[in-house]
Protein backbone atom coordinates (compact mmCIF):
# COMPACT_ATOMS: atom_id res chain seq x y z
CA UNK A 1 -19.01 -27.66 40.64
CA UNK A 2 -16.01 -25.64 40.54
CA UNK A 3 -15.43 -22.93 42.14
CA UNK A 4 -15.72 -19.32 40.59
CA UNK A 5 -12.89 -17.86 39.18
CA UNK A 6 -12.57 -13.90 39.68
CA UNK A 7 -13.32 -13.28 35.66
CA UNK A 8 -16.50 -15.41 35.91
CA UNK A 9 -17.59 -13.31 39.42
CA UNK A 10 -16.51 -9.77 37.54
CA UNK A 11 -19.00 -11.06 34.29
CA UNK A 12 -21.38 -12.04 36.75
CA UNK A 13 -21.63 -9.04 38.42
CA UNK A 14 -22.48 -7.11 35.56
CA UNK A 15 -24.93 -9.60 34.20
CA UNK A 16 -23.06 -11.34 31.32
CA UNK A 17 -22.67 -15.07 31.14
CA UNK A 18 -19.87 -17.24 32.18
CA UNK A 19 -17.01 -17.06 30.02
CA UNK A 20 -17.09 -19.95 28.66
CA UNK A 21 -21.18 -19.75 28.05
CA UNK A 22 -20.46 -16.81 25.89
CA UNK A 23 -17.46 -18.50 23.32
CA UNK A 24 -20.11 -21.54 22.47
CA UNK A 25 -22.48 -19.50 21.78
CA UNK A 26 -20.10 -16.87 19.67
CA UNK A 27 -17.56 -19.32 18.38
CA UNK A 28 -19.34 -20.87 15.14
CA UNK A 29 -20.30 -17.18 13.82
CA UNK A 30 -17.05 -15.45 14.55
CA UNK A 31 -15.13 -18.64 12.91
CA UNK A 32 -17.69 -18.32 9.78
CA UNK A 33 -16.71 -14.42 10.07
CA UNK A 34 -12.88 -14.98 9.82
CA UNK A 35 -12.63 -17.59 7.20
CA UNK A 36 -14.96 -15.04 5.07
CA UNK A 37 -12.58 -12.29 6.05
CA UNK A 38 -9.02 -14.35 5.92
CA UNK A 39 -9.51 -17.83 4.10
CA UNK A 40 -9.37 -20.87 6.05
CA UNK A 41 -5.59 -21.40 6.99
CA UNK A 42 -5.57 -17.89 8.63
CA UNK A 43 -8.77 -18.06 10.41
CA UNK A 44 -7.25 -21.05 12.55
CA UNK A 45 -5.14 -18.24 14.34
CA UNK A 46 -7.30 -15.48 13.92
CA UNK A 47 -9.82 -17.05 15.99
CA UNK A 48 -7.72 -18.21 18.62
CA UNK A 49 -6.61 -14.90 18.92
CA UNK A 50 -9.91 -13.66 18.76
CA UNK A 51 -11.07 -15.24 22.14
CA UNK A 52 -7.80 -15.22 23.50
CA UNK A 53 -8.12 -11.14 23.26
CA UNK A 54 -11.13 -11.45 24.83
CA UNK A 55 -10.65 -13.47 27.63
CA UNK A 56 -8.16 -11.07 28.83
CA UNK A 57 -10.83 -7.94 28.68
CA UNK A 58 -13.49 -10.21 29.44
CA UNK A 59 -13.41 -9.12 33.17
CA UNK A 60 -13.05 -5.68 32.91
CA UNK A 61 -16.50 -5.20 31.26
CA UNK A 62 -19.10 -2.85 32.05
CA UNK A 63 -22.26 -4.09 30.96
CA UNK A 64 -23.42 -7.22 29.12
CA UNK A 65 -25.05 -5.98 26.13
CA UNK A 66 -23.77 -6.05 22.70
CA UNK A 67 -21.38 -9.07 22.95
CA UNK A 68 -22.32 -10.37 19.85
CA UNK A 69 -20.59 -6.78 18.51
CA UNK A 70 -18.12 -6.95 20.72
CA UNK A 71 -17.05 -10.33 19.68
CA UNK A 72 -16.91 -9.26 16.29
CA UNK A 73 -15.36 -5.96 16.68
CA UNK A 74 -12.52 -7.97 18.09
CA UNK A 75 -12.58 -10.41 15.45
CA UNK A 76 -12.08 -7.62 12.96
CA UNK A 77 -9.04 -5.81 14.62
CA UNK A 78 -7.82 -9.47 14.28
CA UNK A 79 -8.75 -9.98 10.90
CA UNK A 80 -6.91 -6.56 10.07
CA UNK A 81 -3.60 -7.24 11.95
CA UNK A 82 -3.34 -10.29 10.49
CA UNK A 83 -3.83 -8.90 6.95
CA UNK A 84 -1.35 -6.35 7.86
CA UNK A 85 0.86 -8.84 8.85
CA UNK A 86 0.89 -11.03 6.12
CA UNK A 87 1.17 -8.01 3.85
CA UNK A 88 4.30 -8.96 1.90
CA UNK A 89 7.40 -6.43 2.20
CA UNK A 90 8.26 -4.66 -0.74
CA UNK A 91 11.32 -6.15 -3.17
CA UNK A 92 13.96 -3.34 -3.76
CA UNK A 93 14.97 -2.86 -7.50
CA UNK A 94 18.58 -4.67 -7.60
CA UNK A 95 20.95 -2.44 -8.88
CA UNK A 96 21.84 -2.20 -12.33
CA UNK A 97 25.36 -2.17 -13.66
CA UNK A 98 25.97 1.20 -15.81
CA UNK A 99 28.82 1.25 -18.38
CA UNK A 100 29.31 5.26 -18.29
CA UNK A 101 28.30 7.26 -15.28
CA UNK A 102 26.62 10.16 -17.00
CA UNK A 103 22.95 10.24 -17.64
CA UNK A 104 21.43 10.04 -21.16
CA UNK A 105 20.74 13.23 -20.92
CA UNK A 106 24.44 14.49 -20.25
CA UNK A 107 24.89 12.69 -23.27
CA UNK A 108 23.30 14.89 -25.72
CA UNK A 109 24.87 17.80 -24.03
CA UNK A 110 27.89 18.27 -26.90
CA UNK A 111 25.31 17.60 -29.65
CA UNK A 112 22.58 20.00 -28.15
CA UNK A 113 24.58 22.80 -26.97
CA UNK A 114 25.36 24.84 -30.60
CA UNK A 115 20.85 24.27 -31.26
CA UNK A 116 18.66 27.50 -30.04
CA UNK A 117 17.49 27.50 -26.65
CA UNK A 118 14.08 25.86 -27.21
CA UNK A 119 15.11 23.31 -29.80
CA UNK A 120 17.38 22.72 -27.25
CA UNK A 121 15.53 21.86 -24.34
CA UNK A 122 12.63 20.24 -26.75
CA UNK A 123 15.47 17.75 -27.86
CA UNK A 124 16.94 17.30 -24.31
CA UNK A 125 13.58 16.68 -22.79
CA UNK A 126 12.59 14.41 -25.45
CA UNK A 127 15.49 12.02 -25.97
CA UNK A 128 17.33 12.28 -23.33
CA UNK A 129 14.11 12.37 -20.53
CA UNK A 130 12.22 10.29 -22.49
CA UNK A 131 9.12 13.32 -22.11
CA UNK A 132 5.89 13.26 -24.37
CA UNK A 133 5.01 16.51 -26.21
CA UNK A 134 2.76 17.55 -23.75
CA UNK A 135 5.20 17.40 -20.68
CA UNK A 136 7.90 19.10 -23.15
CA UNK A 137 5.18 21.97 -23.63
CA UNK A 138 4.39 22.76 -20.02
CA UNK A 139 8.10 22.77 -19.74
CA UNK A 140 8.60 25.24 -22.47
CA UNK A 141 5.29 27.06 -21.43
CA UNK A 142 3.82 26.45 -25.28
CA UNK A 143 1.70 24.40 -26.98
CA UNK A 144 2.17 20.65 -27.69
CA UNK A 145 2.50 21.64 -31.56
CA UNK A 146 5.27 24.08 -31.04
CA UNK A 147 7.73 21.58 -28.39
CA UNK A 148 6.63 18.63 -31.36
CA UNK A 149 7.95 21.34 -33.86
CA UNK A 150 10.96 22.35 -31.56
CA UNK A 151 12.17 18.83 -31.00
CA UNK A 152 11.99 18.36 -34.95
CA UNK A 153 13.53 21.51 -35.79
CA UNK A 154 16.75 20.84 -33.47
CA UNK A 155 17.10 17.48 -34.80
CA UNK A 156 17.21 18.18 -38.27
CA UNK A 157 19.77 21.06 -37.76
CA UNK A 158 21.76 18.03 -35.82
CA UNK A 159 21.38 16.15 -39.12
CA UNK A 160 22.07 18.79 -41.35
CA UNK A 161 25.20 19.02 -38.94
CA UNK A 162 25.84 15.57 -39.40
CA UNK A 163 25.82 14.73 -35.69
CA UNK A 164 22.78 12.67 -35.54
């Protein structure tokens, strides 16, 4: 029989089993555990990690009761790192060529500017934001009717204009 090592002594001492008394009688439920929590490719790791983690804190342990939790409170920091890990890295939006510099909204700026203030802003906010009524009205501070009546108003003065 070999010899004690130190972390089977320490265990000893405060009444839990032998190391290696503990993983075969943990192993086949905290595997079960992983694969439920990971799939099976990444509960390979996960569990070697698992016991690997505690192995190391195996020693330092105060009492013996509530391994079973223990195990399986390690098993789920485990689980989680690993989904954190594996947690693909957002793509950032490639950048898309622009013709002319100025926003559409600059764009309307010439045809807008001669309108009244509101049919103004109603037609700036809706074709050159892109806004629904009901943004363009808690812009304006007015009803959804009256920015849908602004934005019509201002462009048929730009027809009547014959700028639109």
């Amino acid at each position: 029989m070999a010899p004690p090592t130190e972390t089977t002594a320490r265990a000893e001492a405060v009444g839990a089993p032998p190391f290696e008394r503990f993983y075969a009688t943990h192993r086949e439920e905290v595997y079960r555990y992983l694969v439920r929590m990971l799939g099976r490719q990444l509960a390979e790791d996960a569990f070697q990690e698992t016991f690997l983690r505690a192995l190391r804190a195996y020693r330092d342990l105060r009492h013996a009761r509530h391994l079973r939790a223990w195990a399986f409170t390690i098993a789920t920091r485990v689980a989680l790192d690993e989904r954190r890990r594996a947690r693909p890295e957002p793509l950032e939006a490639p950048e898309i060529p622009v013709a002319d510099s100025r926003p559409a909204y600059a764009e309307l700026e010439h045809l807008a500017g001669d309108l009244p203030r509101t049919e103004r802003a109603a037609v700036v906010l809706r074709y050159g934001y892109d806004l629904d009524y009901a943004d363009i009205a808690q812009a304006l501070g007015s009803s959804e009717e009256a920015a849908r009546q602004a934005a019509s108003s201002g462009v048929r003065r730009l027809r009547a204009k014959g700028a639109a």
